[in-house]
PDBML (XML) file of the C-alpha atoms, coordinates in Angstrom:
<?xml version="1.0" encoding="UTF-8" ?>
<PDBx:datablock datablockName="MODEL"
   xmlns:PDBx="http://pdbml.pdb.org/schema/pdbx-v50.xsd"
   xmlns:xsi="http://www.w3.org/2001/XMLSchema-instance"
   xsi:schemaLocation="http://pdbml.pdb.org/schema/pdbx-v50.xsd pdbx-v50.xsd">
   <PDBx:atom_siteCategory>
      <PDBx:atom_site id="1">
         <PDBx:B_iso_or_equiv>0.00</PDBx:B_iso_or_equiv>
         <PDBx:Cartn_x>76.878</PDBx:Cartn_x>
         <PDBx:Cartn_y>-172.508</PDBx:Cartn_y>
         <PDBx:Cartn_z>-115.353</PDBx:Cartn_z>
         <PDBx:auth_asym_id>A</PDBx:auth_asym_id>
         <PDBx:auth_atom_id>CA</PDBx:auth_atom_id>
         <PDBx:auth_comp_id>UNK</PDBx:auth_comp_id>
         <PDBx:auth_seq_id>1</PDBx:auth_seq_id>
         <PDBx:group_PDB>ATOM</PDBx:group_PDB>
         <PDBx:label_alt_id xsi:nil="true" />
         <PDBx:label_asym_id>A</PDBx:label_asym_id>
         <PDBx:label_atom_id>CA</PDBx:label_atom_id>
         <PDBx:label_comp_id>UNK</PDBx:label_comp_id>
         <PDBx:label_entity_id>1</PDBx:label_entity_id>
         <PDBx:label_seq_id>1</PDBx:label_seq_id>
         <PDBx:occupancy>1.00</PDBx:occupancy>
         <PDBx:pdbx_PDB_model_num>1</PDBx:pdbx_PDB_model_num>
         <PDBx:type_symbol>C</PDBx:type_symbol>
      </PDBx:atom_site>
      <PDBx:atom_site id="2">
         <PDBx:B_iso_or_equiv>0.00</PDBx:B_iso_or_equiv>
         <PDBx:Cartn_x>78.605</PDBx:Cartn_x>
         <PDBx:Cartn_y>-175.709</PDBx:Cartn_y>
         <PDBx:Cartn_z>-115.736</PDBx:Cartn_z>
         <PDBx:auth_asym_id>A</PDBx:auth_asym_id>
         <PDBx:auth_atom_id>CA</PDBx:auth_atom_id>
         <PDBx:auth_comp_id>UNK</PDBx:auth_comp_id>
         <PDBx:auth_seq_id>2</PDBx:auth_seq_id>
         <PDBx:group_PDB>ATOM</PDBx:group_PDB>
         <PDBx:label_alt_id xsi:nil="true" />
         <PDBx:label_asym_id>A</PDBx:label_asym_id>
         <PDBx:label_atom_id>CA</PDBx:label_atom_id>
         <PDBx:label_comp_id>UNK</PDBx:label_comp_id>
         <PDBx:label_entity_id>1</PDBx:label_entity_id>
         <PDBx:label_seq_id>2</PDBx:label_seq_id>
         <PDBx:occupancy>1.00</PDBx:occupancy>
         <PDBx:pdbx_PDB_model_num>1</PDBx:pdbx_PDB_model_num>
         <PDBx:type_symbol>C</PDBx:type_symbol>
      </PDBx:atom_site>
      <PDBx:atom_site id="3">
         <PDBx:B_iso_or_equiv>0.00</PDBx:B_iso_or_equiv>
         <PDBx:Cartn_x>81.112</PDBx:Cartn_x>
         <PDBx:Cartn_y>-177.169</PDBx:Cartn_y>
         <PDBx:Cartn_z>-118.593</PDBx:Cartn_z>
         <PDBx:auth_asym_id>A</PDBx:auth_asym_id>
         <PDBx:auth_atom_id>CA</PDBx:auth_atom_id>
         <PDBx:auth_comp_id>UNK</PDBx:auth_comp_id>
         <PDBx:auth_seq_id>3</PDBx:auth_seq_id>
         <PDBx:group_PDB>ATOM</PDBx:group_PDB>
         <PDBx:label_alt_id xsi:nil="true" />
         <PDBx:label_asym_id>A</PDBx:label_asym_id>
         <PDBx:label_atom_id>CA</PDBx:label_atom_id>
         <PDBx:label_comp_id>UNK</PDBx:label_comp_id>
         <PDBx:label_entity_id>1</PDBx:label_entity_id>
         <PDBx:label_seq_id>3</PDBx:label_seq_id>
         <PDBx:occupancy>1.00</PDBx:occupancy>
         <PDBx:pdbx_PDB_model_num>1</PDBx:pdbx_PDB_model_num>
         <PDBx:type_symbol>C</PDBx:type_symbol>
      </PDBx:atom_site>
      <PDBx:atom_site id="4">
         <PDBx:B_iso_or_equiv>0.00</PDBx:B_iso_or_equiv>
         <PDBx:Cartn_x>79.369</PDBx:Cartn_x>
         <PDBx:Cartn_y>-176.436</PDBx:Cartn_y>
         <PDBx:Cartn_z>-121.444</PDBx:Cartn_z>
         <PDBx:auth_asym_id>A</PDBx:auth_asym_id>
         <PDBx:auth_atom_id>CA</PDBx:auth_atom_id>
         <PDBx:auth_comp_id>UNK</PDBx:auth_comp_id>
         <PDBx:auth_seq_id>4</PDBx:auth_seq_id>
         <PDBx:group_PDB>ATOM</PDBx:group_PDB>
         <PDBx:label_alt_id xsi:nil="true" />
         <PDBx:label_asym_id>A</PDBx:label_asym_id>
         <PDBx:label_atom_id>CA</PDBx:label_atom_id>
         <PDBx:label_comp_id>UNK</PDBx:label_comp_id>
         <PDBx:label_entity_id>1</PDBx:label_entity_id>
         <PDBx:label_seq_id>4</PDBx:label_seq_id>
         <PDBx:occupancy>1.00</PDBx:occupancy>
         <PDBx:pdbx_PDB_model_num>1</PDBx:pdbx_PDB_model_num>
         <PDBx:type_symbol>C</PDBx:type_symbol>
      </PDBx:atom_site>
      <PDBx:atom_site id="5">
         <PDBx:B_iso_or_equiv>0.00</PDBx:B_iso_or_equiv>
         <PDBx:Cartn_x>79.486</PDBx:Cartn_x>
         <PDBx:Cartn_y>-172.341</PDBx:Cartn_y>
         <PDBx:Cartn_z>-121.605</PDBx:Cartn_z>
         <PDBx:auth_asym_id>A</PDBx:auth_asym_id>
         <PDBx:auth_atom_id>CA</PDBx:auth_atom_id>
         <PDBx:auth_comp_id>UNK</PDBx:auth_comp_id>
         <PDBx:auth_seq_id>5</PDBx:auth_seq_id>
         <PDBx:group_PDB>ATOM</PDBx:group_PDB>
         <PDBx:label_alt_id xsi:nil="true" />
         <PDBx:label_asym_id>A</PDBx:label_asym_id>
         <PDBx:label_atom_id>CA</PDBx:label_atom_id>
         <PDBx:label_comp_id>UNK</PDBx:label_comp_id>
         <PDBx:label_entity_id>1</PDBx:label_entity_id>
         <PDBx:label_seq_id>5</PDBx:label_seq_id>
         <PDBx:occupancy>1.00</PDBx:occupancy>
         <PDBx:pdbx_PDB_model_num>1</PDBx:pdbx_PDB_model_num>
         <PDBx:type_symbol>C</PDBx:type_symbol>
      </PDBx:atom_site>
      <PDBx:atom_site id="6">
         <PDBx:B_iso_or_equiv>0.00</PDBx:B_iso_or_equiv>
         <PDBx:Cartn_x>81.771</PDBx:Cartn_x>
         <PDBx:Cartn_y>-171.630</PDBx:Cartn_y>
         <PDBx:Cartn_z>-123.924</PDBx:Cartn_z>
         <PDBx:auth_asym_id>A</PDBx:auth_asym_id>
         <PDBx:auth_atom_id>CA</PDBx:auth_atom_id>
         <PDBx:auth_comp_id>UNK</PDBx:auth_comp_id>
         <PDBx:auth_seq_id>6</PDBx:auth_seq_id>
         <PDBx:group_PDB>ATOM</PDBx:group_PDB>
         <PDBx:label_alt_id xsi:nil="true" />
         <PDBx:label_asym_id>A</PDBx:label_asym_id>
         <PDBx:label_atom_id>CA</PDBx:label_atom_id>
         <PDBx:label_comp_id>UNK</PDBx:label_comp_id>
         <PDBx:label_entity_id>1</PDBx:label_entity_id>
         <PDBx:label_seq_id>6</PDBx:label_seq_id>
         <PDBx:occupancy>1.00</PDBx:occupancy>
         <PDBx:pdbx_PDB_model_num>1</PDBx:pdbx_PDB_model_num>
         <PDBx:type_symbol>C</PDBx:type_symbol>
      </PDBx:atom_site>
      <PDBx:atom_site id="7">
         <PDBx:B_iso_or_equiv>0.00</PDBx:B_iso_or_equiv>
         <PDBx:Cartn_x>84.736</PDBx:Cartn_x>
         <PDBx:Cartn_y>-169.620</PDBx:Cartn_y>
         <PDBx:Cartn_z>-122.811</PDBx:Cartn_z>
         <PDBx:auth_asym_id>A</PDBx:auth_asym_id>
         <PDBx:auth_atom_id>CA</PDBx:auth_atom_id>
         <PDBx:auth_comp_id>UNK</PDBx:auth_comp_id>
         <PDBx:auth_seq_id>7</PDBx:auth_seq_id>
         <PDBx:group_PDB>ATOM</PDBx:group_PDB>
         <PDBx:label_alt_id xsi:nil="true" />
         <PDBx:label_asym_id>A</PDBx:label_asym_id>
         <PDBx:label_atom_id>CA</PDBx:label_atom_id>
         <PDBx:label_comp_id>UNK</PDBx:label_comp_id>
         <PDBx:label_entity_id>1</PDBx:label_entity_id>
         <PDBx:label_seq_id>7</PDBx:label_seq_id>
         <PDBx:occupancy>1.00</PDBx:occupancy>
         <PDBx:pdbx_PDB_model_num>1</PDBx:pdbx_PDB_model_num>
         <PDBx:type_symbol>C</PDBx:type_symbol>
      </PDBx:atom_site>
      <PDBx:atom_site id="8">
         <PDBx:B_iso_or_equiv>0.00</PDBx:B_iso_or_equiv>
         <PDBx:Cartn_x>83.870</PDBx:Cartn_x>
         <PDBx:Cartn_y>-166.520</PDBx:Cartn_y>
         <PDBx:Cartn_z>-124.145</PDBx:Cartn_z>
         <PDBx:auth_asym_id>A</PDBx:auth_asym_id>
         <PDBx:auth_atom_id>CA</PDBx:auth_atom_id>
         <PDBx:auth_comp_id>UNK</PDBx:auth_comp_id>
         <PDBx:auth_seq_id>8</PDBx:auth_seq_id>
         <PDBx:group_PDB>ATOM</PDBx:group_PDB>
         <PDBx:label_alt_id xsi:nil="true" />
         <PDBx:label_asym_id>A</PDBx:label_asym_id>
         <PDBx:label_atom_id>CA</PDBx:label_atom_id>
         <PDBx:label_comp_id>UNK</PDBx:label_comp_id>
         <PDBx:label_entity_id>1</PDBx:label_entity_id>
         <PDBx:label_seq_id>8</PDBx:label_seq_id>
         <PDBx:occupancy>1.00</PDBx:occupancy>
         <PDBx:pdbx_PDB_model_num>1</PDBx:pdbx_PDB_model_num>
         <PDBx:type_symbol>C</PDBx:type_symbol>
      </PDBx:atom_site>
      <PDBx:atom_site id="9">
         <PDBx:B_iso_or_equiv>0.00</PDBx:B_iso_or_equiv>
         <PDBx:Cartn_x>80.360</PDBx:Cartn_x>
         <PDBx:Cartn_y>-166.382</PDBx:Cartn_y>
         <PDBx:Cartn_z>-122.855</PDBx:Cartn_z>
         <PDBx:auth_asym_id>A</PDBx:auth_asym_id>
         <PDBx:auth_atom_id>CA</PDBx:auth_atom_id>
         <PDBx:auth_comp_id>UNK</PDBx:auth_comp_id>
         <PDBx:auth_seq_id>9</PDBx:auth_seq_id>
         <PDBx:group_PDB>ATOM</PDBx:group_PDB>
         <PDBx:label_alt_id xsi:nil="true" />
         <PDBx:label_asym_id>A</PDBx:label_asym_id>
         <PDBx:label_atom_id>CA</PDBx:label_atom_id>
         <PDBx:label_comp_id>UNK</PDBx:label_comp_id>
         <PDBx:label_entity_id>1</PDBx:label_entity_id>
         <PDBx:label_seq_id>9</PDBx:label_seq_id>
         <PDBx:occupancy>1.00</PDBx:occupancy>
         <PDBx:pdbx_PDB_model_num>1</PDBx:pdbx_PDB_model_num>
         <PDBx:type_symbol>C</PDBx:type_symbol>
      </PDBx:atom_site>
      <PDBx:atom_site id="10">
         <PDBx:B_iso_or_equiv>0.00</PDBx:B_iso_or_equiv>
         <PDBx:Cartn_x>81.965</PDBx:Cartn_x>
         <PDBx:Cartn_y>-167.207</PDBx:Cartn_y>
         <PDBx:Cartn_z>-119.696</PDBx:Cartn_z>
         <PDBx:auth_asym_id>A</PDBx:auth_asym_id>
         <PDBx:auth_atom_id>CA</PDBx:auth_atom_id>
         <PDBx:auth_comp_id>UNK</PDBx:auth_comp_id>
         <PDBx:auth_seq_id>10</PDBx:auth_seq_id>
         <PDBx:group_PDB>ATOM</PDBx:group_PDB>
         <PDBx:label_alt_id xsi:nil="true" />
         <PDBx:label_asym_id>A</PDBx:label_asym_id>
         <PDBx:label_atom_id>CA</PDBx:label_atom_id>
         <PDBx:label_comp_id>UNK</PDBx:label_comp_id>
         <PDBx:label_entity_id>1</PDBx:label_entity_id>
         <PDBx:label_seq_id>10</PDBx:label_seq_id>
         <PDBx:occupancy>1.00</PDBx:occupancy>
         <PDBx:pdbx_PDB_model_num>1</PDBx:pdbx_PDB_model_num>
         <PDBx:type_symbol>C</PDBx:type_symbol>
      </PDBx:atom_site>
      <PDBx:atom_site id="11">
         <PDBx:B_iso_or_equiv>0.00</PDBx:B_iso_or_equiv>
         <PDBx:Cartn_x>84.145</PDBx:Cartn_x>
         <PDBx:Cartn_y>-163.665</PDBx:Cartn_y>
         <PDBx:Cartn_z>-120.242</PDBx:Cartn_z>
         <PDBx:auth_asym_id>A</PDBx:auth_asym_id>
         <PDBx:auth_atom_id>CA</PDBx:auth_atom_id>
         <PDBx:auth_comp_id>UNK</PDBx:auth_comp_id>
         <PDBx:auth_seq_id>11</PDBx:auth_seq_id>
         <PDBx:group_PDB>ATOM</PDBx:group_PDB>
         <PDBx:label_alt_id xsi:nil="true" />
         <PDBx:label_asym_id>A</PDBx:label_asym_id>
         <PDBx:label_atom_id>CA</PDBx:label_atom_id>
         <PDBx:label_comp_id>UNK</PDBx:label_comp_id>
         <PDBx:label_entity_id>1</PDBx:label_entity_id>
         <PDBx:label_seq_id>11</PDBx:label_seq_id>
         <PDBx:occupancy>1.00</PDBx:occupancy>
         <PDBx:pdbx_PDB_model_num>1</PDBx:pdbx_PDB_model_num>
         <PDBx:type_symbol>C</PDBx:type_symbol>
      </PDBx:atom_site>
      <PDBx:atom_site id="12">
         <PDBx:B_iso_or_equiv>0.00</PDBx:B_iso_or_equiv>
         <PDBx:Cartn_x>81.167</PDBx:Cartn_x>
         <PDBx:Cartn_y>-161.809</PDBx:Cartn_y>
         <PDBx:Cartn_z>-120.537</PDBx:Cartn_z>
         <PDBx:auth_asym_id>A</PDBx:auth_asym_id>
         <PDBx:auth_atom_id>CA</PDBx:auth_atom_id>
         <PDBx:auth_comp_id>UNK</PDBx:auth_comp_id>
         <PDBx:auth_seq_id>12</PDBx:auth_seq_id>
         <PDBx:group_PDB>ATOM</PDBx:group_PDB>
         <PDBx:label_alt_id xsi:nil="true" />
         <PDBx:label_asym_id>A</PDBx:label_asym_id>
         <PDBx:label_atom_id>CA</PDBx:label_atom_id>
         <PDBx:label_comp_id>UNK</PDBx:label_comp_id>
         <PDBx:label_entity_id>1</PDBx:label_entity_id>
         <PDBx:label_seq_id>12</PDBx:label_seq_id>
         <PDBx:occupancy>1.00</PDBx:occupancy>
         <PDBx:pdbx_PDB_model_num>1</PDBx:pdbx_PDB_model_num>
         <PDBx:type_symbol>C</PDBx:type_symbol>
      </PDBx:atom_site>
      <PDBx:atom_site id="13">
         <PDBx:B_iso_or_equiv>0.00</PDBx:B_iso_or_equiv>
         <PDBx:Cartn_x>79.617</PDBx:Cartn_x>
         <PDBx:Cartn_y>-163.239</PDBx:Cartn_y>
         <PDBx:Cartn_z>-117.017</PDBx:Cartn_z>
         <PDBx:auth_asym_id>A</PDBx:auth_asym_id>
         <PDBx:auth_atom_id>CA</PDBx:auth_atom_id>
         <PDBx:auth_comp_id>UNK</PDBx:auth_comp_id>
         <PDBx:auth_seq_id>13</PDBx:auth_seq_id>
         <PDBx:group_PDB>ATOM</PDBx:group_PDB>
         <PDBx:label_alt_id xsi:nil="true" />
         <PDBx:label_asym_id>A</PDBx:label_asym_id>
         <PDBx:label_atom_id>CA</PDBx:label_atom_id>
         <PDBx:label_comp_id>UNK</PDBx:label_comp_id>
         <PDBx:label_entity_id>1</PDBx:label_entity_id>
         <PDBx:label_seq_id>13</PDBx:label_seq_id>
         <PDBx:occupancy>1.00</PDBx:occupancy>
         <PDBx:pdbx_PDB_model_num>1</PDBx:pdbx_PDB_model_num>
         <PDBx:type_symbol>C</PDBx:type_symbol>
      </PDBx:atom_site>
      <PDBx:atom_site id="14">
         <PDBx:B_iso_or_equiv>0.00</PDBx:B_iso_or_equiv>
         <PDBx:Cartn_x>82.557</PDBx:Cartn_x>
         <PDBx:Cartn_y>-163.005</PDBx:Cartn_y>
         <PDBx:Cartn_z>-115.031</PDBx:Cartn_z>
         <PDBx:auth_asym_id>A</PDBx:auth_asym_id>
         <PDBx:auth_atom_id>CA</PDBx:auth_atom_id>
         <PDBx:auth_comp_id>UNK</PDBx:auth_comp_id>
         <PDBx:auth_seq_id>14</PDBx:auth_seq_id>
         <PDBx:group_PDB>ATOM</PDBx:group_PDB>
         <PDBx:label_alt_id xsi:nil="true" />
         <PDBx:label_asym_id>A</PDBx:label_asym_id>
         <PDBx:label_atom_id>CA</PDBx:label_atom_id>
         <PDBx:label_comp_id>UNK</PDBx:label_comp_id>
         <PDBx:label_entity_id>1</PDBx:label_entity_id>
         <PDBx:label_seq_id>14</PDBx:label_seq_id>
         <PDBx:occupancy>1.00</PDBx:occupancy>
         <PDBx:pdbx_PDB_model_num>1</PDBx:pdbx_PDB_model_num>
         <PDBx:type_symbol>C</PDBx:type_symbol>
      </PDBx:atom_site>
      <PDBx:atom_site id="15">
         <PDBx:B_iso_or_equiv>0.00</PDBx:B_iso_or_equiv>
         <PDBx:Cartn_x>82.589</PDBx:Cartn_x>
         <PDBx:Cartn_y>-158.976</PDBx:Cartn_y>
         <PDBx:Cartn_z>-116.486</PDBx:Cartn_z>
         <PDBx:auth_asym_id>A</PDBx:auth_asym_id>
         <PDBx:auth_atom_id>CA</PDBx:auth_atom_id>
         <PDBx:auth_comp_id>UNK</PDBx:auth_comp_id>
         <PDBx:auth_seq_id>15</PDBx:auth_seq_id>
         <PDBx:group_PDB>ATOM</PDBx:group_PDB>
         <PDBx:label_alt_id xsi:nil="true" />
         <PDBx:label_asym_id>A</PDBx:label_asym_id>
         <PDBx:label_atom_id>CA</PDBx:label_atom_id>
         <PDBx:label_comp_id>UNK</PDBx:label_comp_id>
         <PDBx:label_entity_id>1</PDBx:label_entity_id>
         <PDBx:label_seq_id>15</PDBx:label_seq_id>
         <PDBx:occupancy>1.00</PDBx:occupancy>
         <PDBx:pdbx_PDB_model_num>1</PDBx:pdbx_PDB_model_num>
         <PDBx:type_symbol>C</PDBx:type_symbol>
      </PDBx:atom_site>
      <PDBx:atom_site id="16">
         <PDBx:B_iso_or_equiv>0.00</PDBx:B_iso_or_equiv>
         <PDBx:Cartn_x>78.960</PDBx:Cartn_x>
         <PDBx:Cartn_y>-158.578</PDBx:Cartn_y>
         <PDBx:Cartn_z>-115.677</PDBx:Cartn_z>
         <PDBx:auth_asym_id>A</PDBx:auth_asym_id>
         <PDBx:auth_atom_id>CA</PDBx:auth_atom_id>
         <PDBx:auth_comp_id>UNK</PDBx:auth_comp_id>
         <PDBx:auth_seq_id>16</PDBx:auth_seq_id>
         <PDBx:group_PDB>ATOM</PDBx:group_PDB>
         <PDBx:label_alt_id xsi:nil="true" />
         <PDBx:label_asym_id>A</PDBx:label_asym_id>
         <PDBx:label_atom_id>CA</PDBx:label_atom_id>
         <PDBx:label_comp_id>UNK</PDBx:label_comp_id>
         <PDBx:label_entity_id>1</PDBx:label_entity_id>
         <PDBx:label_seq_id>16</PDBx:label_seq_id>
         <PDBx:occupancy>1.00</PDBx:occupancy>
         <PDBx:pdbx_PDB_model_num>1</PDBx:pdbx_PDB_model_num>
         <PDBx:type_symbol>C</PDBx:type_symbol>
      </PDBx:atom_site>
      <PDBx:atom_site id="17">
         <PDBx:B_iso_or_equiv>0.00</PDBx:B_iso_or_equiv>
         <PDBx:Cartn_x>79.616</PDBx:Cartn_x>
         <PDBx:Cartn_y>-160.091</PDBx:Cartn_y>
         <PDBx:Cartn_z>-112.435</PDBx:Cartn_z>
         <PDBx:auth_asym_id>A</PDBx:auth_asym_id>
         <PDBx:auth_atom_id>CA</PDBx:auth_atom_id>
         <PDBx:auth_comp_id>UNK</PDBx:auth_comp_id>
         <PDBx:auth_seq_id>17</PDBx:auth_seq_id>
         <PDBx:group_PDB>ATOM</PDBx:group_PDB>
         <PDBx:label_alt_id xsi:nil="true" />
         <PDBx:label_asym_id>A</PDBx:label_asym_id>
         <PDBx:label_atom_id>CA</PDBx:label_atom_id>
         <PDBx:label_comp_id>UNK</PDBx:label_comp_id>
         <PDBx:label_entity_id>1</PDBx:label_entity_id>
         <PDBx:label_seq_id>17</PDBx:label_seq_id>
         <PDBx:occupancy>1.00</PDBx:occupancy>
         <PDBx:pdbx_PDB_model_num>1</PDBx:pdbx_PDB_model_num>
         <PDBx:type_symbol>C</PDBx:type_symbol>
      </PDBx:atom_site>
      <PDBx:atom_site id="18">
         <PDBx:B_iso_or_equiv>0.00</PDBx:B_iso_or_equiv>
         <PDBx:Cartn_x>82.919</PDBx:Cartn_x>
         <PDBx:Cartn_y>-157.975</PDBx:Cartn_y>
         <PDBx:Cartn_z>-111.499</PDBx:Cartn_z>
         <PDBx:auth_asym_id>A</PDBx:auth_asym_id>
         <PDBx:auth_atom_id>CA</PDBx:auth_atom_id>
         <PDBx:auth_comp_id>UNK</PDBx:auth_comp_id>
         <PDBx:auth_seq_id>18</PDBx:auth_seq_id>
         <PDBx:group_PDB>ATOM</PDBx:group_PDB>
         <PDBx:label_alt_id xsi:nil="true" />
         <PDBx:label_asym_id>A</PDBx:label_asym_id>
         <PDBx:label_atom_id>CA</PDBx:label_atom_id>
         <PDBx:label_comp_id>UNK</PDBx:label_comp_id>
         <PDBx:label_entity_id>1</PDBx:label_entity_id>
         <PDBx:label_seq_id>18</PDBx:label_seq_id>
         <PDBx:occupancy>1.00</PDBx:occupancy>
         <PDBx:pdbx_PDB_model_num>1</PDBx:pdbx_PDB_model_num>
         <PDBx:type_symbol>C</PDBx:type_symbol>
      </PDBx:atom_site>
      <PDBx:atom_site id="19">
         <PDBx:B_iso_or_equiv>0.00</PDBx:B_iso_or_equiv>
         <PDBx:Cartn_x>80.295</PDBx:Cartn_x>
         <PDBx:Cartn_y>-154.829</PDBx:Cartn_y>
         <PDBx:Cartn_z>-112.927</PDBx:Cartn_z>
         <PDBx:auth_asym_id>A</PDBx:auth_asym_id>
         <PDBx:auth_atom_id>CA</PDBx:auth_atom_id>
         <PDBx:auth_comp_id>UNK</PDBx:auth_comp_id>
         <PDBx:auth_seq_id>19</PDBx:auth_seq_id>
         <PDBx:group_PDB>ATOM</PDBx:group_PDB>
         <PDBx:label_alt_id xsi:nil="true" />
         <PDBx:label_asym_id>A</PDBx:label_asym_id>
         <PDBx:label_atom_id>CA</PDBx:label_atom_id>
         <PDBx:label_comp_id>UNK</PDBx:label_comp_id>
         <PDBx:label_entity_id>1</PDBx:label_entity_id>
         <PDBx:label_seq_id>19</PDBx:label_seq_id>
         <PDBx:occupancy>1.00</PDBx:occupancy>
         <PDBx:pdbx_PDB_model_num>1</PDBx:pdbx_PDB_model_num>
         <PDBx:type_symbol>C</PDBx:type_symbol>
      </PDBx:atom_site>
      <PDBx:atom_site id="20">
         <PDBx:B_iso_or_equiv>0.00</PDBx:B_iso_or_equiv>
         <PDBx:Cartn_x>77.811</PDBx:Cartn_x>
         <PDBx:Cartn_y>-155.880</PDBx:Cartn_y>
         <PDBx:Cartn_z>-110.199</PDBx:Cartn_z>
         <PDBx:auth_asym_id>A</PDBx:auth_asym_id>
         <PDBx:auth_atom_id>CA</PDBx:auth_atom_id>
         <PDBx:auth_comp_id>UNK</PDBx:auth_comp_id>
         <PDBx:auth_seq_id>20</PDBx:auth_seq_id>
         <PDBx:group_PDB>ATOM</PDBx:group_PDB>
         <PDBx:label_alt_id xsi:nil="true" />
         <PDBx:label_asym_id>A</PDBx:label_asym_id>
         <PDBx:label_atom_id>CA</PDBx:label_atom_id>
         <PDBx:label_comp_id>UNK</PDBx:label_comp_id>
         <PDBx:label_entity_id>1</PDBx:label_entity_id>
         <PDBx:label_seq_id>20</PDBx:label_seq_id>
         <PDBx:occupancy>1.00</PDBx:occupancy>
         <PDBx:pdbx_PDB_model_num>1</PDBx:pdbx_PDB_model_num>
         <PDBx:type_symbol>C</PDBx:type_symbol>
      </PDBx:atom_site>
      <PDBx:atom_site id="21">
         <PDBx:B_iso_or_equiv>0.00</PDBx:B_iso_or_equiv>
         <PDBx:Cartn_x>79.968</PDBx:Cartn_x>
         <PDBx:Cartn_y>-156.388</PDBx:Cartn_y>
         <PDBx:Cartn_z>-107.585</PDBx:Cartn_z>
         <PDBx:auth_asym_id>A</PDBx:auth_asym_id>
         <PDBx:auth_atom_id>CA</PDBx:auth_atom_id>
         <PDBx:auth_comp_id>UNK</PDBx:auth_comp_id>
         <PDBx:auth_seq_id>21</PDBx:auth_seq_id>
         <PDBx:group_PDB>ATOM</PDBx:group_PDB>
         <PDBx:label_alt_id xsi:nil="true" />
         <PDBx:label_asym_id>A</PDBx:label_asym_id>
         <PDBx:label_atom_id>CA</PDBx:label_atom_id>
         <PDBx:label_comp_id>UNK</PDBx:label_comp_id>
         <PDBx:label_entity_id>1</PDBx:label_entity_id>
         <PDBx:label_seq_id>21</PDBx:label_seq_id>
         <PDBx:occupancy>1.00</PDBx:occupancy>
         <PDBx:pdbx_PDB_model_num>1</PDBx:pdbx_PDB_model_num>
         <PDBx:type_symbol>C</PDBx:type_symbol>
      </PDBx:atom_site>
      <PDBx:atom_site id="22">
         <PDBx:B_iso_or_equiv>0.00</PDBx:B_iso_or_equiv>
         <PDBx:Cartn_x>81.119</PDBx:Cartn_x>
         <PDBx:Cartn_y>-153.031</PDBx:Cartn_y>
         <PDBx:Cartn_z>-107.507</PDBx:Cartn_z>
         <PDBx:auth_asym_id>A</PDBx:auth_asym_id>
         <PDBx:auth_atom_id>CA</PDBx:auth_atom_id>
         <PDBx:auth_comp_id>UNK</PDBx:auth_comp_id>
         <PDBx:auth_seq_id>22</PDBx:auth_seq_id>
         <PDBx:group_PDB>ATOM</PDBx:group_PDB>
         <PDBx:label_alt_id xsi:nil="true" />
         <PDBx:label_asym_id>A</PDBx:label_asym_id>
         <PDBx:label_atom_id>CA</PDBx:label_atom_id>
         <PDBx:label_comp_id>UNK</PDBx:label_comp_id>
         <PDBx:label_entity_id>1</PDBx:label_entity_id>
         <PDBx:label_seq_id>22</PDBx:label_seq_id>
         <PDBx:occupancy>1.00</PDBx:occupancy>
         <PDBx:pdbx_PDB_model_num>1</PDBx:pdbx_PDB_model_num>
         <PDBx:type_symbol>C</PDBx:type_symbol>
      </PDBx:atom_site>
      <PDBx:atom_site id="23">
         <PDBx:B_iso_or_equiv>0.00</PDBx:B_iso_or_equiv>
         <PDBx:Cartn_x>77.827</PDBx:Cartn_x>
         <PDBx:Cartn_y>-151.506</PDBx:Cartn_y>
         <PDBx:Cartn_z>-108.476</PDBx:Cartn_z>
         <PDBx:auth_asym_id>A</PDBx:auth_asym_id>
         <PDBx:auth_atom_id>CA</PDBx:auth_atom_id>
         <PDBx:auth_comp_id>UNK</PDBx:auth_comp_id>
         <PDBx:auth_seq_id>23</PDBx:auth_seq_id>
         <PDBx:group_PDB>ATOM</PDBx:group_PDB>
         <PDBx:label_alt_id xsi:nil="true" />
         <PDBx:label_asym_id>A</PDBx:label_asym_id>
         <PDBx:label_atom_id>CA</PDBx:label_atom_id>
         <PDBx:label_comp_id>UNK</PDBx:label_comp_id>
         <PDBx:label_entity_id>1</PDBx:label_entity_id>
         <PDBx:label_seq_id>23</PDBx:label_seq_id>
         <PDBx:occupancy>1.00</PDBx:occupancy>
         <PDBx:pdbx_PDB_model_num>1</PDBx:pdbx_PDB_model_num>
         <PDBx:type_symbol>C</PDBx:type_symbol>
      </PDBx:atom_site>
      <PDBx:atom_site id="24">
         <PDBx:B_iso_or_equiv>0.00</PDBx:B_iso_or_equiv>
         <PDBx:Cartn_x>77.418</PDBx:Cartn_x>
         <PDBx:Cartn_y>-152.873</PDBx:Cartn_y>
         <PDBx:Cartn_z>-104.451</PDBx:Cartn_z>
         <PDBx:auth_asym_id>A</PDBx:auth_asym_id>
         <PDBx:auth_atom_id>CA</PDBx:auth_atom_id>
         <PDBx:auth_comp_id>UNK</PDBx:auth_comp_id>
         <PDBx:auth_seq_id>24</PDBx:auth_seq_id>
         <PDBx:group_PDB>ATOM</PDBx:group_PDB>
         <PDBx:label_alt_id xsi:nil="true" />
         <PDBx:label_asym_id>A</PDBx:label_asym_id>
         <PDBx:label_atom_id>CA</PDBx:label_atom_id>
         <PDBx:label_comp_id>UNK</PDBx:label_comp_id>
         <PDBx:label_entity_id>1</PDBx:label_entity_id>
         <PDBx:label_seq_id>24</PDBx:label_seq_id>
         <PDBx:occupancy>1.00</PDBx:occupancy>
         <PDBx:pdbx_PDB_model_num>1</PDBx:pdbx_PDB_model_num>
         <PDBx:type_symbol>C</PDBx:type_symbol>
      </PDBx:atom_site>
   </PDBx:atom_siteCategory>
</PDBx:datablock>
């Protein structure tokens, strides 16, 4: 996503992502 994101938008990704990953 690069630098910019701020940090708490970068929370919410890295939950979505950990949400998809064990979805799999």
């Amino acid at each position: 996503v690069g630098p910019d994101l701020p940090e708490a938008e970068l929370d919410d990704l890295v939950r979505r992502g950990l949400r998809s990953y064990a979805r799999y």
